[in-house]
C-alpha atoms as a PDB file:
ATOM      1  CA  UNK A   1      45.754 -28.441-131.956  1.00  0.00           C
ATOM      2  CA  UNK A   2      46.508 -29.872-128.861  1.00  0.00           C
ATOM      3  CA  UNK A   3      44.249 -31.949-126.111  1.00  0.00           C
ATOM      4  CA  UNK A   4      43.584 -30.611-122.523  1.00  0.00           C
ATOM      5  CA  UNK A   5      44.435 -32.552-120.044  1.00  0.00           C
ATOM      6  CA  UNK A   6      41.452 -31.867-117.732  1.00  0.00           C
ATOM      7  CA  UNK A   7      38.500 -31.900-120.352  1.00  0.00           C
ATOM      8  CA  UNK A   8      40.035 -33.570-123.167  1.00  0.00           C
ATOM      9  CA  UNK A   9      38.547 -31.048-125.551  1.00  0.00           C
ATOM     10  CA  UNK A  10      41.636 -29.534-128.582  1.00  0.00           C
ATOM     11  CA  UNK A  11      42.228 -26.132-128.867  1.00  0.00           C
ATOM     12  CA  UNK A  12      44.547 -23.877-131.136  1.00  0.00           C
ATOM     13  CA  UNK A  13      48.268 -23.119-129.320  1.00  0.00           C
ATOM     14  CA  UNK A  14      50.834 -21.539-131.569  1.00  0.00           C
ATOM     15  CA  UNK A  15      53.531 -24.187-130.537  1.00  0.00           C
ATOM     16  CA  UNK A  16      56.326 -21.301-131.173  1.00  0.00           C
ATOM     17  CA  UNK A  17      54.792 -18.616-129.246  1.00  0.00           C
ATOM     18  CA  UNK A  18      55.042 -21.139-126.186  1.00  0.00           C
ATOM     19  CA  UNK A  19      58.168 -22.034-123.976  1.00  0.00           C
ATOM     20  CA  UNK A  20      58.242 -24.783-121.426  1.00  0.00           C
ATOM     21  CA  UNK A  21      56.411 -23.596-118.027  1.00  0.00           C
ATOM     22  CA  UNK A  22      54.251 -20.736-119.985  1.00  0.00           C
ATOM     23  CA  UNK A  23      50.805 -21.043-118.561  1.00  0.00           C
ATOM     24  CA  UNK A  24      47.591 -21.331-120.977  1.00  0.00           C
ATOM     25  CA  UNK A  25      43.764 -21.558-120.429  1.00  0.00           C
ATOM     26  CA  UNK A  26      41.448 -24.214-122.347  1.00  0.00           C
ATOM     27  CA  UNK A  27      39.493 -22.665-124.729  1.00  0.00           C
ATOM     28  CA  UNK A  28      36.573 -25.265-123.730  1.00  0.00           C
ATOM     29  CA  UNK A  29      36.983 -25.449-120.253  1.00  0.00           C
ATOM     30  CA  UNK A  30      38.569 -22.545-118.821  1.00  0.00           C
ATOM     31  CA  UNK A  31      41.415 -24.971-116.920  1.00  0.00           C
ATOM     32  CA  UNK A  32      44.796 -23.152-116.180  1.00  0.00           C
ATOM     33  CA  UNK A  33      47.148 -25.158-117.677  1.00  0.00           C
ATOM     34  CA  UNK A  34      51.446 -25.348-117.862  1.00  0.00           C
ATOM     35  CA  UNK A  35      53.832 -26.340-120.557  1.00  0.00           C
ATOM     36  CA  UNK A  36      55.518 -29.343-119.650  1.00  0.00           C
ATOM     37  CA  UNK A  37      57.726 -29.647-122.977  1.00  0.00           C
ATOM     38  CA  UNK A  38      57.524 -28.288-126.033  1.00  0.00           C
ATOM     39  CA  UNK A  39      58.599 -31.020-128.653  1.00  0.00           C
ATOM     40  CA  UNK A  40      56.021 -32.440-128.295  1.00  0.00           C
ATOM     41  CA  UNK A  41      54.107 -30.423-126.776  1.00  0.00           C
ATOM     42  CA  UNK A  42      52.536 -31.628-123.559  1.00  0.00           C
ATOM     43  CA  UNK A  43      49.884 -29.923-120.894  1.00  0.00           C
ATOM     44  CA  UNK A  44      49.249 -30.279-117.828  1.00  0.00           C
ATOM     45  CA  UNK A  45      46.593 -28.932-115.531  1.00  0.00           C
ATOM     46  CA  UNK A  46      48.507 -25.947-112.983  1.00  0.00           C
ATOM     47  CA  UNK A  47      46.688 -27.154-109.655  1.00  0.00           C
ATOM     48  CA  UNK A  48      48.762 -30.686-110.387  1.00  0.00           C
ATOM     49  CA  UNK A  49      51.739 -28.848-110.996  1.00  0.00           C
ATOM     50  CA  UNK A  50      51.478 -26.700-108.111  1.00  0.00           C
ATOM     51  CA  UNK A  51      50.908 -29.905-106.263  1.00  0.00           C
ATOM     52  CA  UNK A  52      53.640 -31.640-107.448  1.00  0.00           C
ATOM     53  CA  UNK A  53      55.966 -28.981-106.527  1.00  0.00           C
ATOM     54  CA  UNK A  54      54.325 -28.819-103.046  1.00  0.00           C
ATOM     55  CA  UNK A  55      54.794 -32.639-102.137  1.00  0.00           C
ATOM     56  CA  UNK A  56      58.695 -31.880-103.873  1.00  0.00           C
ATOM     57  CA  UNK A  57      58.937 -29.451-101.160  1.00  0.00           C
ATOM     58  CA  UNK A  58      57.628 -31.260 -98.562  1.00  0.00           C
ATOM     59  CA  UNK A  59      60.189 -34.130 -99.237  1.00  0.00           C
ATOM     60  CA  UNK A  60      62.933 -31.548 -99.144  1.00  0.00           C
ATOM     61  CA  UNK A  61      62.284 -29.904 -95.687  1.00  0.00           C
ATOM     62  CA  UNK A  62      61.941 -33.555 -94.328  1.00  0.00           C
ATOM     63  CA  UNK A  63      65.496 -34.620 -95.868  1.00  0.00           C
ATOM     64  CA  UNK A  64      66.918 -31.363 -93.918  1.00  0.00           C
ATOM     65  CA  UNK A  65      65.091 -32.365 -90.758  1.00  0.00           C
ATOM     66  CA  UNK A  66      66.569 -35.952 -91.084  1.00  0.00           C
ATOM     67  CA  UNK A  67      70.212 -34.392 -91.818  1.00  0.00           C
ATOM     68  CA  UNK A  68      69.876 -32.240 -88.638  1.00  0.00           C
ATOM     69  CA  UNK A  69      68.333 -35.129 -86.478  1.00  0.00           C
ATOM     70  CA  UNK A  70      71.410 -37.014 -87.496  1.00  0.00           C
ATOM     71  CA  UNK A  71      74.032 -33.940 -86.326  1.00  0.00           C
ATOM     72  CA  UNK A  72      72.551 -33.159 -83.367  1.00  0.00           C
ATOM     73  CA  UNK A  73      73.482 -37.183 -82.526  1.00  0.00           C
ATOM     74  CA  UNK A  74      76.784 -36.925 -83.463  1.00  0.00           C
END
């Protein structure tokens, strides 16, 4: 059994079916949801994840603007 992250409710997972960044659904709620880790095994709600790689993103292309801002000085 394991806990969703979005409505707290458990549902069955078959912990060695799963492999980090597999995507489930809550059997209560319905929530997409990714596999963070597997031992132990931790959720987390896809929209955050997708978010979280967004902002990552976001802080990458404004590193490379930075880096090319500084060249264009030299």
């Amino acid at each position: 059994m394991v806990t969703c992250p979005v409505c707290d409710g458990s549902f069955d997972v078959d912990e060695e079916e799963v492999d980090e960044g597999d995507s489930l659904s809550c059997d209560e709620c319905g929530a997409d949801l990714k596999v963070l880790s597997k031992d132990p095994l931790e959720l987390e709600s896809a929209e955050e994840v997708e978010e979280e790689d967004e902002d990552e993103d976001a802080t990458d292309d404004e590193d490379e603007e930075e880096e090319e801002e500084e060249d264009e000085w030299k």
